[in-house]
Every structure is written in structure tokens, then in C-alpha cells.
C-alpha atoms as a PDB file:
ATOM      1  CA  UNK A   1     110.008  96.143 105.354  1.00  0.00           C
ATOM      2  CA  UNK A   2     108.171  96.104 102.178  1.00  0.00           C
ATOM      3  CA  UNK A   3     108.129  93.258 100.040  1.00  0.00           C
ATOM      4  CA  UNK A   4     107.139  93.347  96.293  1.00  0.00           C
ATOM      5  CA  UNK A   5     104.194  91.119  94.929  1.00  0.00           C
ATOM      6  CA  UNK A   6     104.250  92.201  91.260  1.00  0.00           C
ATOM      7  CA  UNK A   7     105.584  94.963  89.034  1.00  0.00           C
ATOM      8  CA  UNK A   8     107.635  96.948  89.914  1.00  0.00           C
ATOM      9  CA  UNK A   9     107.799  99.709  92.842  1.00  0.00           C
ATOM     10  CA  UNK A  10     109.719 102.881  93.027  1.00  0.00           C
ATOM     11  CA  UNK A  11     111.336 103.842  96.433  1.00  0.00           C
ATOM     12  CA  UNK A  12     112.854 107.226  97.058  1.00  0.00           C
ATOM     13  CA  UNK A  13     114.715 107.835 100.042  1.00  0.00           C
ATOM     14  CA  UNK A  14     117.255 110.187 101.812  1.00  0.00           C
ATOM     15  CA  UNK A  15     119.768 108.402  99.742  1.00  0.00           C
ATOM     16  CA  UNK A  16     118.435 108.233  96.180  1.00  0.00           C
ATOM     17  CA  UNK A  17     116.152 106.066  94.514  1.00  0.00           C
ATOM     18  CA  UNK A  18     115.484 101.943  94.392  1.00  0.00           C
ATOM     19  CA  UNK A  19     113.787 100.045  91.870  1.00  0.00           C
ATOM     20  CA  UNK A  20     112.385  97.097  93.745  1.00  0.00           C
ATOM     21  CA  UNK A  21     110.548  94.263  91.479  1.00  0.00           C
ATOM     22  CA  UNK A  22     108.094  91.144  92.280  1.00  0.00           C
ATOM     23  CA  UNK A  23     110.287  88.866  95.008  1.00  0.00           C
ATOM     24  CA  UNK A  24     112.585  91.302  96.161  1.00  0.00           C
ATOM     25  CA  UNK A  25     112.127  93.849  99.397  1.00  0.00           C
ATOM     26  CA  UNK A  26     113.783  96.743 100.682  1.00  0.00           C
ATOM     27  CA  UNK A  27     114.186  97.808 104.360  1.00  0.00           C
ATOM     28  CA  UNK A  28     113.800 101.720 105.597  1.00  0.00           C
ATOM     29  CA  UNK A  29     115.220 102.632 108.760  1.00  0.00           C
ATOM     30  CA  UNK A  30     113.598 104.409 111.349  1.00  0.00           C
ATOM     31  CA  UNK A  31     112.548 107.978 110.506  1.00  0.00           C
ATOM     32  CA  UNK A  32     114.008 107.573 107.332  1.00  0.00           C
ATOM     33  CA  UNK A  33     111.712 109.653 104.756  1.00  0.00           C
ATOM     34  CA  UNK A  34     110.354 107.141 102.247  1.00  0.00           C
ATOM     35  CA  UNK A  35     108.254 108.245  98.946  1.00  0.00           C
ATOM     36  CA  UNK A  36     106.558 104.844  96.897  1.00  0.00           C
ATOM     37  CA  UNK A  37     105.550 105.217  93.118  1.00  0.00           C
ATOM     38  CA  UNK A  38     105.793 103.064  90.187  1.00  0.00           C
ATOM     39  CA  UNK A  39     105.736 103.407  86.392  1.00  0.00           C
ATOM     40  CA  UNK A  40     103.920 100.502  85.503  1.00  0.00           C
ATOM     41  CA  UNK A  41     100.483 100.957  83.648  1.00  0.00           C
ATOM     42  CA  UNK A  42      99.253  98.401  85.820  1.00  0.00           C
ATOM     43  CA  UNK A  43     100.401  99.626  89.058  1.00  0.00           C
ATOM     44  CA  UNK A  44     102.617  97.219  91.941  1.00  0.00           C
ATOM     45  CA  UNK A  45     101.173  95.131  94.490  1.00  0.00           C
ATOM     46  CA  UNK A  46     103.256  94.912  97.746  1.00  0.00           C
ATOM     47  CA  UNK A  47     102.950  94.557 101.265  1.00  0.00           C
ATOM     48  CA  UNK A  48     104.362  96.863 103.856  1.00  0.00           C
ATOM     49  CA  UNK A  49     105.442  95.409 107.307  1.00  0.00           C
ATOM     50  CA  UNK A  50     105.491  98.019 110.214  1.00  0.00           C
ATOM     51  CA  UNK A  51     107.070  97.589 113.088  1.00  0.00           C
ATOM     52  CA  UNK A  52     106.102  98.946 115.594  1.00  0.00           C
ATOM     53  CA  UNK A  53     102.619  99.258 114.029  1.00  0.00           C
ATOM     54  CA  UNK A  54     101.319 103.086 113.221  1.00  0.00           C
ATOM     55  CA  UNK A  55      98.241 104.364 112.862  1.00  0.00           C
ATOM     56  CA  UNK A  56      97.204 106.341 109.309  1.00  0.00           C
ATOM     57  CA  UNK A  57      96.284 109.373 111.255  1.00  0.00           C
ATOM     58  CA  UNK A  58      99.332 109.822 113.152  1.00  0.00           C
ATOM     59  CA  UNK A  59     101.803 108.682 109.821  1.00  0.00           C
ATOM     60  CA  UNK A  60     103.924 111.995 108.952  1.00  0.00           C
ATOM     61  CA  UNK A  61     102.775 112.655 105.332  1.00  0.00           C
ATOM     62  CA  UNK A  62     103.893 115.631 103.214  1.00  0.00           C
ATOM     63  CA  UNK A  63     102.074 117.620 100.434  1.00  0.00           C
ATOM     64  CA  UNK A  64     102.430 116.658  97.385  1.00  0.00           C
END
């Protein structure tokens, strides 16, 4: 779950592309392939909840 603080955050996934903004949240399903960005100048702040927890050095990230 990921749950937007302020501005507003981008989420592609296999599906297409959300526009989540300050109060709402979005859910990705498991081993769904998830991509955050946002246009604002200022940035988003949000919190991600993961469940079951990961570790950063065994998260599947792609290159850019």
C-alpha cells in the first residue's frame, strides 16, 4: 500500500498509469511491477507499507 502525504505521485504499472494525490492510496499486488515518479517541482511525500517487509538489497530493481 502506499498512501500519499502531499503532491502528487505517479504510479505506473502492468496496467497503465495512476495519478494518486495527498489523502488517497493505491494498492499493488504481489509481483506486480510498479515504477513511482511525480511532476511536481516540489516532489511527493508518501509512505509505502510492505507487507511482508523486504529488504533494499534483495528489492528487484531495473535500469533505468
Amino acid at each position: 500500500y502506499t498512501i500519499v502525504l502531499s503532491g502528487l505521485l505517479v504510479v505506473e504499472h502492468d496496467e497503465g498509469k495512476l495519478e494518486i494525490r495527498a489523502g488517497e492510496a493505491v494498492h499493488a499486488r504481489f509481483g506486480e511491477r510498479v515504477r513511482y515518479s511525480t511532476p511536481d517541482p516540489g516532489g511527493a511525500e508518501y509512505v509505502a507499507v510492505c507487507v511482508p517487509a523486504f529488504s533494499p538489497h534483495a528489492v528487484n530493481r531495473e535500469e533505468s
